[in-house]
C-alpha atoms as a PDB file:
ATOM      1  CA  UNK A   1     -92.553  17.926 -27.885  1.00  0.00           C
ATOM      2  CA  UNK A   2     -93.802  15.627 -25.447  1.00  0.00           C
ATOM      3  CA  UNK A   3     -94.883  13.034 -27.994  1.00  0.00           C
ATOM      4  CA  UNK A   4     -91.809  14.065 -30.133  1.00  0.00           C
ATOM      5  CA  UNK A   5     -89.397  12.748 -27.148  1.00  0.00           C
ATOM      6  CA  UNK A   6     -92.014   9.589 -26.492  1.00  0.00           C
ATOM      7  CA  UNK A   7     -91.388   8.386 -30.201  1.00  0.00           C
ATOM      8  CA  UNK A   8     -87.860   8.695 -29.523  1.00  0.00           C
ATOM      9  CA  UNK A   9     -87.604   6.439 -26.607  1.00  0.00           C
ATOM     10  CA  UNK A  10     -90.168   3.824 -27.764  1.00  0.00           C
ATOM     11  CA  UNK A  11     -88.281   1.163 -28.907  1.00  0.00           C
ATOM     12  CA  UNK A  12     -84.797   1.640 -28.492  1.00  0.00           C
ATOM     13  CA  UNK A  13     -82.192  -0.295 -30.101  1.00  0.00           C
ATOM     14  CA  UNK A  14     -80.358  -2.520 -27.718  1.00  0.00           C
ATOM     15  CA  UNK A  15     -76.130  -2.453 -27.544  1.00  0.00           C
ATOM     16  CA  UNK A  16     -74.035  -4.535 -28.984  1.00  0.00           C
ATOM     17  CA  UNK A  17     -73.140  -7.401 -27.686  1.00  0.00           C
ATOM     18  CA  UNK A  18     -71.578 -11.030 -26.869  1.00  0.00           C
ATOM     19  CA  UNK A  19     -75.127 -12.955 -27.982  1.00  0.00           C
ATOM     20  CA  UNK A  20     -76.096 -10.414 -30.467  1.00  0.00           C
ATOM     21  CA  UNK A  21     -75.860 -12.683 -33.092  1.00  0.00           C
ATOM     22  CA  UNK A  22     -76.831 -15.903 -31.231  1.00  0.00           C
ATOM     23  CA  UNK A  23     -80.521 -16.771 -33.579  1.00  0.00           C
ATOM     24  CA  UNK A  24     -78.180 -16.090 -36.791  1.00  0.00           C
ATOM     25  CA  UNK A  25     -77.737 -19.636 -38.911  1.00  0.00           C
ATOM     26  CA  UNK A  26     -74.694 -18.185 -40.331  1.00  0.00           C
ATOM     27  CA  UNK A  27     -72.850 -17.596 -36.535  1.00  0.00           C
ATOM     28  CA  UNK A  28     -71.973 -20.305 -34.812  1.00  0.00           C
ATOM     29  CA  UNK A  29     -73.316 -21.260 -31.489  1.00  0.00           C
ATOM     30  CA  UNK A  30     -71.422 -23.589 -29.283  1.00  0.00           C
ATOM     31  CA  UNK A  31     -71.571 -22.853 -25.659  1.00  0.00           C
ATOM     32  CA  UNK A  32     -69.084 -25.414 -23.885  1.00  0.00           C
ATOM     33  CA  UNK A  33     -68.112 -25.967 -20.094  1.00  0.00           C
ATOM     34  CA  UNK A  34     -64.542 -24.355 -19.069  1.00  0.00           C
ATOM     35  CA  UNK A  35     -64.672 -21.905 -21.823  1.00  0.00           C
ATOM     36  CA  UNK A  36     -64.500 -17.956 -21.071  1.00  0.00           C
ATOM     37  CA  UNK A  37     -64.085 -15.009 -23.934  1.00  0.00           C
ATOM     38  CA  UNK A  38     -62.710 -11.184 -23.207  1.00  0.00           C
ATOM     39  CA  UNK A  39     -64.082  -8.534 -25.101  1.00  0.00           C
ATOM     40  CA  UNK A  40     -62.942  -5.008 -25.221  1.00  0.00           C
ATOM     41  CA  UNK A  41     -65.874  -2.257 -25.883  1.00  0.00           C
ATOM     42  CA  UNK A  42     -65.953   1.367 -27.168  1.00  0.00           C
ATOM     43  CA  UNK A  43     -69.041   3.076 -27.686  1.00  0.00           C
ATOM     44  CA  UNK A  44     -69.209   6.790 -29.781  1.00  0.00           C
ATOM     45  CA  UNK A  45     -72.552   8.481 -29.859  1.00  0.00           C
ATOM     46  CA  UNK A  46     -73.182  11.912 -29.356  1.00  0.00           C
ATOM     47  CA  UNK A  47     -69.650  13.552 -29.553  1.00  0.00           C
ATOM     48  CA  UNK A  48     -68.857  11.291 -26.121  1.00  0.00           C
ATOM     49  CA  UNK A  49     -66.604   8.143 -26.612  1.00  0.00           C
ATOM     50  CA  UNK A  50     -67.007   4.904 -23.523  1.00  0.00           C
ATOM     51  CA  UNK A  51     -64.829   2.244 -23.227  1.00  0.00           C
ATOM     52  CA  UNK A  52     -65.087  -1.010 -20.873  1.00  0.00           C
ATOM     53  CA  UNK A  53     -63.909  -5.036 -20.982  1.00  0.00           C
ATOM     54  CA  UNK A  54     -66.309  -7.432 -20.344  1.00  0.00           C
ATOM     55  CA  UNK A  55     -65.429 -11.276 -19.175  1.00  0.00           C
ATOM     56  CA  UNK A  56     -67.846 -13.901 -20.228  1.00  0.00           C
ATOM     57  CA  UNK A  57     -67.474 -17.363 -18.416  1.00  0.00           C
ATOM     58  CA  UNK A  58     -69.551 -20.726 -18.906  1.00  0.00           C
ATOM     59  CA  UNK A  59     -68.500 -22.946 -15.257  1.00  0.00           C
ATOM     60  CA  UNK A  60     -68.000 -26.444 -15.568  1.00  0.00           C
ATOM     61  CA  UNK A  61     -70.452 -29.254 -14.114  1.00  0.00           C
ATOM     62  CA  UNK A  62     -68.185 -29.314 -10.812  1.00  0.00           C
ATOM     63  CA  UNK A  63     -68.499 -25.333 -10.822  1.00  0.00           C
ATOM     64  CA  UNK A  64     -72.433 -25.309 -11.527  1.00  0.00           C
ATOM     65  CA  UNK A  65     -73.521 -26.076 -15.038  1.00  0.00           C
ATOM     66  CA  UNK A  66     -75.823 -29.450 -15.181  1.00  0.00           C
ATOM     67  CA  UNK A  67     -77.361 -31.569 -18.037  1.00  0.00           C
ATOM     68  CA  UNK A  68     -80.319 -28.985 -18.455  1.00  0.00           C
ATOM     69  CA  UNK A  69     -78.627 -25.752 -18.151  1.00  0.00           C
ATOM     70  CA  UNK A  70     -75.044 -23.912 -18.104  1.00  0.00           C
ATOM     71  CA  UNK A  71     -74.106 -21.204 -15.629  1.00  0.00           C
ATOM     72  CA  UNK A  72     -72.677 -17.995 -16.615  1.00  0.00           C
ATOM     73  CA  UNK A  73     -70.692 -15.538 -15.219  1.00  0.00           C
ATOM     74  CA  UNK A  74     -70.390 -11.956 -16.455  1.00  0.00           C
ATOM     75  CA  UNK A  75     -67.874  -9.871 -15.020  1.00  0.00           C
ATOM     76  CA  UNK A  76     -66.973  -6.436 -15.534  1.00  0.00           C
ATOM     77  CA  UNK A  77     -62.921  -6.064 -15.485  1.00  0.00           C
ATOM     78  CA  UNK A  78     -60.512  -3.489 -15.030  1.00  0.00           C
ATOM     79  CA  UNK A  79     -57.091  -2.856 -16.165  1.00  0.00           C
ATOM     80  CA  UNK A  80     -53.930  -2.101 -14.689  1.00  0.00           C
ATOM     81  CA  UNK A  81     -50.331  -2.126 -15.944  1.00  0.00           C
ATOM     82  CA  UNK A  82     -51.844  -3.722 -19.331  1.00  0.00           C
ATOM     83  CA  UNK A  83     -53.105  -6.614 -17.277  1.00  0.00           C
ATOM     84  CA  UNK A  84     -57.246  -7.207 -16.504  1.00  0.00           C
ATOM     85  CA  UNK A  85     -58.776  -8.532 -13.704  1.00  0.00           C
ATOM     86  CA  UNK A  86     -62.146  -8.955 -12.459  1.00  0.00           C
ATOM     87  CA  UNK A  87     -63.962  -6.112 -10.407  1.00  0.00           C
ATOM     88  CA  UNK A  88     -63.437  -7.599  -6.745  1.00  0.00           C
ATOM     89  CA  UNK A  89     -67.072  -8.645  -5.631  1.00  0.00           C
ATOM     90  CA  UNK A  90     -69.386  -7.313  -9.106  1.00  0.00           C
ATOM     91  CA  UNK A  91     -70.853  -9.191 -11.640  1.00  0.00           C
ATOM     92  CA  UNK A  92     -73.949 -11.330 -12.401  1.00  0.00           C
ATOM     93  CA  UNK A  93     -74.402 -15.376 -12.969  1.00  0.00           C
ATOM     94  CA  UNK A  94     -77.154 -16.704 -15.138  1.00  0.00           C
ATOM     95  CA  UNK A  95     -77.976 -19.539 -15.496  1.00  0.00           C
ATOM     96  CA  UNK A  96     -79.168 -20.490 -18.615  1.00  0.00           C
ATOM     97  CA  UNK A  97     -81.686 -23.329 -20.660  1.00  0.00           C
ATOM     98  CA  UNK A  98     -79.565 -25.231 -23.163  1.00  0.00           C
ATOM     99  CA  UNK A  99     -82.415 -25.217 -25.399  1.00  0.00           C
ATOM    100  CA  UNK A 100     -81.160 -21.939 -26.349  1.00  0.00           C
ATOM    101  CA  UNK A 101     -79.121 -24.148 -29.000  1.00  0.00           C
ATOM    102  CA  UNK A 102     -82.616 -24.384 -30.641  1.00  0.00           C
ATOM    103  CA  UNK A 103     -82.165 -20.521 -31.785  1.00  0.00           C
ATOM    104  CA  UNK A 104     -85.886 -19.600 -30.726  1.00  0.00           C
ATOM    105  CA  UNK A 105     -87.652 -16.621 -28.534  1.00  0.00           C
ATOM    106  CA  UNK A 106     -84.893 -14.590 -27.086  1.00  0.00           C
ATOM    107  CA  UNK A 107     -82.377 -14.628 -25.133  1.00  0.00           C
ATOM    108  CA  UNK A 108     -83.703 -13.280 -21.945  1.00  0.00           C
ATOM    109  CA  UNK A 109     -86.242 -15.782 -21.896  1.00  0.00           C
ATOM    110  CA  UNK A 110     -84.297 -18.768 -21.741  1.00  0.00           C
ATOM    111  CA  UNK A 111     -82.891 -17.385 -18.036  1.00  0.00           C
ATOM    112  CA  UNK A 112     -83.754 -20.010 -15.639  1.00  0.00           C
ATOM    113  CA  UNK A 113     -82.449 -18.173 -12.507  1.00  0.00           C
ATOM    114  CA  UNK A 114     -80.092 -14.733 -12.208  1.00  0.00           C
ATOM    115  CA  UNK A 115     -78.154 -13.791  -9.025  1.00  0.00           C
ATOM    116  CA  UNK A 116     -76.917 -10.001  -9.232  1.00  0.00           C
ATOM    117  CA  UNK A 117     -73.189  -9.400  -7.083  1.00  0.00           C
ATOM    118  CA  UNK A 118     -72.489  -5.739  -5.598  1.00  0.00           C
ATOM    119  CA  UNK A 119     -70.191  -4.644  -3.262  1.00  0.00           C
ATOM    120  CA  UNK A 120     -69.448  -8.984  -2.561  1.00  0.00           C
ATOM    121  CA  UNK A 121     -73.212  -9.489  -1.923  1.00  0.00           C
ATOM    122  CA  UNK A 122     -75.301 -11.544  -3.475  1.00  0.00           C
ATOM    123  CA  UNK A 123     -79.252 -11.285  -4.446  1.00  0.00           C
ATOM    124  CA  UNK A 124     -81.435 -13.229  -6.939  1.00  0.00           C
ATOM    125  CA  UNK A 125     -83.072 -11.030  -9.299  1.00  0.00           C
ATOM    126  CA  UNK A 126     -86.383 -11.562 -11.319  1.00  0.00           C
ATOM    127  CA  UNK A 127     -86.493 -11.063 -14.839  1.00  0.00           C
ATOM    128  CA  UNK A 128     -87.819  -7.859 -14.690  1.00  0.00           C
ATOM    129  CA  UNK A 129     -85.194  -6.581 -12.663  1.00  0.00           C
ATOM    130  CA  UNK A 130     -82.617  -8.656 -14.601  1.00  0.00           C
ATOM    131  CA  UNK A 131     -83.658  -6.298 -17.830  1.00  0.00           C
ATOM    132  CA  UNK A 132     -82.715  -3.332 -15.891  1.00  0.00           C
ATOM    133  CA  UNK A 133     -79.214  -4.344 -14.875  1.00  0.00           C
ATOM    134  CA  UNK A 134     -76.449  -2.362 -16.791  1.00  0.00           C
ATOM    135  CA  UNK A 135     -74.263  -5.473 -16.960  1.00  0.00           C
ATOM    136  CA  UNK A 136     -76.717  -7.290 -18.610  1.00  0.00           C
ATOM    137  CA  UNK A 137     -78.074  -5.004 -20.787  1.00  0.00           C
ATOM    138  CA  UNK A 138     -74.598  -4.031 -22.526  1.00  0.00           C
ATOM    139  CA  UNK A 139     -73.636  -7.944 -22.802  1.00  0.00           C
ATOM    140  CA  UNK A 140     -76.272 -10.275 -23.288  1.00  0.00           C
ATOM    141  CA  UNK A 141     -79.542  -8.395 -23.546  1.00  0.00           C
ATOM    142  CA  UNK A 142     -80.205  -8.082 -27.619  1.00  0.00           C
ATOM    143  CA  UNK A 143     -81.862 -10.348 -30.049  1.00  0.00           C
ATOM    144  CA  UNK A 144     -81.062  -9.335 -33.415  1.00  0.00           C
ATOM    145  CA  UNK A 145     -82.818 -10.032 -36.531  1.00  0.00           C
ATOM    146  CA  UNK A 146     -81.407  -8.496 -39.735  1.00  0.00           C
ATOM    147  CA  UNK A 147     -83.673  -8.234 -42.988  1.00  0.00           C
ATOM    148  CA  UNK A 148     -80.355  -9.088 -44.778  1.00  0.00           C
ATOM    149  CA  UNK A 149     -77.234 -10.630 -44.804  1.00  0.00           C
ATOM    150  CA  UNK A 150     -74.610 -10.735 -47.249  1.00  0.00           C
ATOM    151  CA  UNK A 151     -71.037 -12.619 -46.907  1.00  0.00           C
ATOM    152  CA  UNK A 152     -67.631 -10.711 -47.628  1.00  0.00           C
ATOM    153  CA  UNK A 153     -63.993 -11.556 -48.735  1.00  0.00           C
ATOM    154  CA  UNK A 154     -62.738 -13.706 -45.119  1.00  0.00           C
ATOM    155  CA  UNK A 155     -60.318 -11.281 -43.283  1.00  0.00           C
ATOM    156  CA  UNK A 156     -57.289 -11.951 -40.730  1.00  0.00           C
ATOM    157  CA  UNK A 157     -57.910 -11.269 -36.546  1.00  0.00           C
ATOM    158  CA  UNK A 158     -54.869 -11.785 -34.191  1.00  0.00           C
ATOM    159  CA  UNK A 159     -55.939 -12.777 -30.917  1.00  0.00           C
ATOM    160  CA  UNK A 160     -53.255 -13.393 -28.527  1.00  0.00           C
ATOM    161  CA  UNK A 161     -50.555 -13.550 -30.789  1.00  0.00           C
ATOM    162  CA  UNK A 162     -52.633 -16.111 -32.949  1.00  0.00           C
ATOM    163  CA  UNK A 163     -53.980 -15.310 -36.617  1.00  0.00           C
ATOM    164  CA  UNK A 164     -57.567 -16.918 -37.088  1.00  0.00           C
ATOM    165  CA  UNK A 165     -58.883 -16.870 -40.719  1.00  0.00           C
ATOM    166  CA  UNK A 166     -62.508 -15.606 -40.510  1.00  0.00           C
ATOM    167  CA  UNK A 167     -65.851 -15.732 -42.034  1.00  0.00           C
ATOM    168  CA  UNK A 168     -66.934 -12.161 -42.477  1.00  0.00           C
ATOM    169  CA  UNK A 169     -70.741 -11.118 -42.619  1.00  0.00           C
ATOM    170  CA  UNK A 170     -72.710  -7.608 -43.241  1.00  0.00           C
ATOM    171  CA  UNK A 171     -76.197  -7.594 -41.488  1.00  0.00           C
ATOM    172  CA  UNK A 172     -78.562  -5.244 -41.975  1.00  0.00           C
ATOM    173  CA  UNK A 173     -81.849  -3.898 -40.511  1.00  0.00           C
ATOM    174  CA  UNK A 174     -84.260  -1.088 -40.472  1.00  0.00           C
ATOM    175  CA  UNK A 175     -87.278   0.050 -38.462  1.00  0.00           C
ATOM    176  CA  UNK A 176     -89.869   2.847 -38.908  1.00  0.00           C
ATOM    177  CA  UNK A 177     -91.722   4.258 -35.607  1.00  0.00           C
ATOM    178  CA  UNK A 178     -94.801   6.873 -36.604  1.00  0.00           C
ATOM    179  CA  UNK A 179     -96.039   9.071 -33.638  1.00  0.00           C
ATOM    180  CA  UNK A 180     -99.727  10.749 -34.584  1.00  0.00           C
ATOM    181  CA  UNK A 181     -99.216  14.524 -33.908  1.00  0.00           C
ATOM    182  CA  UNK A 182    -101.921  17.512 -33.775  1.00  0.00           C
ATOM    183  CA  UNK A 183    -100.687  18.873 -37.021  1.00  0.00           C
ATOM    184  CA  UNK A 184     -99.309  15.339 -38.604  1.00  0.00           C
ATOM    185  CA  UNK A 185     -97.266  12.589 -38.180  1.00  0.00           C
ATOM    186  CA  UNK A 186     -93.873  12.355 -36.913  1.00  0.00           C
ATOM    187  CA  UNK A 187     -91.600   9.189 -38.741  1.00  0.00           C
ATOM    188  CA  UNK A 188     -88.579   7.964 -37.434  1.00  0.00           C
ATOM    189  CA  UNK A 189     -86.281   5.821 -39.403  1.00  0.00           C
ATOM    190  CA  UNK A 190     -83.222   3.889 -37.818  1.00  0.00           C
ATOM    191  CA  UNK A 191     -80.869   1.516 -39.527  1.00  0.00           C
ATOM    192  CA  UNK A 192     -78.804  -0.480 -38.005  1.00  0.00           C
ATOM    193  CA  UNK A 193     -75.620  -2.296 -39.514  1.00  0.00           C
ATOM    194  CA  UNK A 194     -73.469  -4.958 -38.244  1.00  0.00           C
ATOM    195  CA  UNK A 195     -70.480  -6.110 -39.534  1.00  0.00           C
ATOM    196  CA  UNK A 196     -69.156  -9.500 -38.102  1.00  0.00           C
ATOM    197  CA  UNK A 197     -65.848 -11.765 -38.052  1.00  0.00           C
ATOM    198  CA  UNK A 198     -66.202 -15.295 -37.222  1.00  0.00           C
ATOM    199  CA  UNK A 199     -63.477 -18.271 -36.618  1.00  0.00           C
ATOM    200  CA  UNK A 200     -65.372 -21.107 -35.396  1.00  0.00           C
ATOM    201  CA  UNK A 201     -62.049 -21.878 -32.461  1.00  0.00           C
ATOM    202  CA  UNK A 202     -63.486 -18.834 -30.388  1.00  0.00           C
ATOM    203  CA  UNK A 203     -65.881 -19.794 -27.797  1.00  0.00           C
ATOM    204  CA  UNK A 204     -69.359 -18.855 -27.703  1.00  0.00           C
ATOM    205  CA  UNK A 205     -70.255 -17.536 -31.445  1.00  0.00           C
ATOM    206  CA  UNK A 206     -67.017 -17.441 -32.541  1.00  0.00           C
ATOM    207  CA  UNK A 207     -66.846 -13.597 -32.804  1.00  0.00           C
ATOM    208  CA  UNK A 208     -63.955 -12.301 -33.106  1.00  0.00           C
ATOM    209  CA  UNK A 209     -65.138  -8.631 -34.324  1.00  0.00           C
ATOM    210  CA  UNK A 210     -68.042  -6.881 -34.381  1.00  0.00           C
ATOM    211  CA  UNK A 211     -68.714  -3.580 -35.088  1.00  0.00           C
ATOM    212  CA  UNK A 212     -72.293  -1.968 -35.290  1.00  0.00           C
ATOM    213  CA  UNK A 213     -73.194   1.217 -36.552  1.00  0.00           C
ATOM    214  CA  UNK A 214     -77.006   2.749 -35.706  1.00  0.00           C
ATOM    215  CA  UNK A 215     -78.425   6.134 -37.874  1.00  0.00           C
ATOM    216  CA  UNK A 216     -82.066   7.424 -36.308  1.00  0.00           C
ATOM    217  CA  UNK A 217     -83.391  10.513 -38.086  1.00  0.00           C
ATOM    218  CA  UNK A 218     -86.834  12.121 -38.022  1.00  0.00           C
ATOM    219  CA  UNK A 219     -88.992  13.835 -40.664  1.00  0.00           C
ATOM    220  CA  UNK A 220     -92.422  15.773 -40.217  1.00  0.00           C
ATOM    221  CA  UNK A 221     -95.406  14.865 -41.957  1.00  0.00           C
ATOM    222  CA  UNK A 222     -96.166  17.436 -43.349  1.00  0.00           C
ATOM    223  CA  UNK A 223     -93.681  19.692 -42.829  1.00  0.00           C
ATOM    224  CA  UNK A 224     -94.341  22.392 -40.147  1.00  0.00           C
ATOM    225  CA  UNK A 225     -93.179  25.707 -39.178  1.00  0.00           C
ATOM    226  CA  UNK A 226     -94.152  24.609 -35.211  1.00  0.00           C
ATOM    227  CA  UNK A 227     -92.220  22.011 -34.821  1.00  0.00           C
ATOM    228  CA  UNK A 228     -88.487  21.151 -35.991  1.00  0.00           C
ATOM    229  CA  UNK A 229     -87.953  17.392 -35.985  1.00  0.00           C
ATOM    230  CA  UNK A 230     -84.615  15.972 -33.614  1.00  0.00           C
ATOM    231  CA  UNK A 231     -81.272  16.393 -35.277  1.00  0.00           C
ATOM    232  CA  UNK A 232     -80.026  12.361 -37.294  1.00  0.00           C
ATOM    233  CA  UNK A 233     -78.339  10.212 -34.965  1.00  0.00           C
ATOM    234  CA  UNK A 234     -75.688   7.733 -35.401  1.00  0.00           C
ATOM    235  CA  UNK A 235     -74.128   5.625 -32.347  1.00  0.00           C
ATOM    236  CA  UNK A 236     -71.114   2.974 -33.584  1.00  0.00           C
ATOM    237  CA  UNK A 237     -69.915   0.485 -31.440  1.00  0.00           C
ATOM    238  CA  UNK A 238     -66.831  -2.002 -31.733  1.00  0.00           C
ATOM    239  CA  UNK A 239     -66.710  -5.191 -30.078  1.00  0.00           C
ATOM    240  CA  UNK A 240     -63.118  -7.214 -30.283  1.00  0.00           C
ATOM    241  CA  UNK A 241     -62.128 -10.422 -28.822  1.00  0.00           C
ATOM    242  CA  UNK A 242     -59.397  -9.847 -26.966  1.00  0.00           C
ATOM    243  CA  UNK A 243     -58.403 -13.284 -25.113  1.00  0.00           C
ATOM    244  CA  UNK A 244     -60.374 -16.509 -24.583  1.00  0.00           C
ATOM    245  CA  UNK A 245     -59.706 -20.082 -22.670  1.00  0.00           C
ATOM    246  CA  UNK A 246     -61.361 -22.946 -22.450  1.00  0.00           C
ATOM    247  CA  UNK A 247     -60.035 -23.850 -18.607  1.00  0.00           C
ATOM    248  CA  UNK A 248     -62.165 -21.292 -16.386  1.00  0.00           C
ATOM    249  CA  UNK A 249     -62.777 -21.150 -12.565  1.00  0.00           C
ATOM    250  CA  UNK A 250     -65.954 -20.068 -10.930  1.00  0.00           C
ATOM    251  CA  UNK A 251     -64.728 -16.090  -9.497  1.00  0.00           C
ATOM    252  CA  UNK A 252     -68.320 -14.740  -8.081  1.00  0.00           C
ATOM    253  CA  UNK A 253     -68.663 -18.000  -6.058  1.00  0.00           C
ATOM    254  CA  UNK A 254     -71.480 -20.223  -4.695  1.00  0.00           C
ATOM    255  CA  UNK A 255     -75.132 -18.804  -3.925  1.00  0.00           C
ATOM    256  CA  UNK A 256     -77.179 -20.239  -0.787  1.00  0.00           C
END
C-alpha cells in the first residue's frame, strides 16, 4: 500500500490556473502595465466543492515594473454585499522576466524575485519556498502542454455587462505513471481536459473561461486478489473572468 499511495502522489497534476495556458501558440500572451484580471474559482473533487476569487495585477513602471521585468501582484479577495476587495495585508508580488513572451521553460523559472505578504508583513521567498505557497500554486504555478488541440464553433462570454466573441479551444493530455510491485505492476492513467474561451481585449491570455476536467484511475498488473487498486478519480475546475481594467494601483505596497 505504501508504494500504491507513493504512485499516487508522484506527479501530481497542478490546478488550474491564470498562466495555464501561457506556452500555447493558439492563446494569446500580452502582459501590459496598468492591466489587472478577476477570476472567480470553484473546484469539485471528491464529493467536496471550494470556491475563491483571485486578483491578478501587472504595476506600472512608476509602481515597479522596468524595461527587463513586470511586477505582479496576486491577491486573494473576499466578498461582501456582492462587492470584492482585497484580503487586508495577504498576497504575493513577483516579479517577473519579460522573456517569458518567448514561451520557453516554465513559468516558475522566469521569477526574478518573490516577496510573500501575511498578516501586513512582508518576506522575500526563494523559489523553493515560492513552490510551496498556496497562492501561488492555485494561480500561476502550472505549465501545460497538451498532446492535442482542436478549435470549436466561437461562443459568447459577458463580462461586465459586455459580450466578447471568443475563440474556443479543447486541449487534451494524458500521462501514465507505473509503480514496480512484489506481485506486478501498478499503472495509473490520468487525462486531463481543458476547454478554453479566448477574446484577445482581456488582459493577460485573454481567457475568459476555462474549465478543466482531470480522470486518474488505477489497474493491477496482473490482477491480484492482495491488493485492490484506488477507486477512478475525477477533479473539474472552472475558471471565469469576472472583471478586468487596464488602470491598476500597487495594493501590497513597496518592499525595503
Amino acid at each position: 500500500m505504501v508504494l500504491i499511495s507513493c504512485l499516487l502522489g508522484a506527479r501530481p497534476v497542478r490546478a488550474l490556473d491564470v498562466f495555464t495556458l501561457w506556452r500555447q501558440p493558439e492563446i494569446p500572451l500580452q502582459i501590459a502595465e496598468g492591466s489587472w484580471v478577476e477570476y472567480r474559482t470553484q473546484t469539485m473533487a471528491g464529493g467536496r466543492r471550494e470556491e475563491g476569487i483571485t486578483r491578478v495585477v501587472c504595476l506600472d513602471r512608476d509602481s515597479g515594473s522596468d524595461e527587463k521585468t513586470w511586477l505582479l501582484e496576486l491577491l486573494p479577495l473576499v466578498e461582501e454585499d456582492g462587492v470584492t476587495h482585497p484580503l487586508a495585508g495577504e498576497g504575493v508580488q513577483l516579479r517577473i522576466s519579460r522573456e517569458l513572451l518567448n514561451r520557453e521553460g516554465t513559468f516558475l523559472a522566469a521569477i526574478v524575485e518573490a516577496v510573500q505578504w501575511r498578516g501586513g508583513k512582508a518576506q522575500k521567498i526563494s523559489p523553493a519556498e515560492l513552490r510551496e505557497d498556496p497562492l501561488v500554486a492555485a494561480t500561476l504555478a502550472s505549465d501545460f502542454v497538451p498532446d492535442s488541440v482542436v478549435q470549436k464553433d466561437p461562443t459568447t462570454r459577458v463580462v461586465q455587462g459586455v459580450q466578447f466573441l471568443c475563440d474556443q479551444f479543447v486541449m487534451a493530455a494524458a500521462d501514465t505513471q507505473v509503480a514496480d510491485l512484489p506481485a506486478g505492476r501498478m499503472l495509473q492513467f490520468t487525462t486531463r481536459e481543458i476547454v478554453a474561451a479566448v477574446n484577445a481585449e482581456a488582459p493577460f491570455l485573454g481567457l475568459t473561461y476555462v474549465s478543466e476536467r482531470v480522470r486518474a484511475e488505477s489497474r493491477l498488473d496482473p490482477p491480484s486478489r492482495r491488493f485492490k487498486a484506488p477507486a477512478a478519480r475525477t477533479r473539474v475546475e472552472v475558471m471565469e473572468l469576472v472583471a478586468y481594467g487596464h488602470e491598476s494601483e500597487p495594493f501590497l505596497g513597496a518592499v525595503d
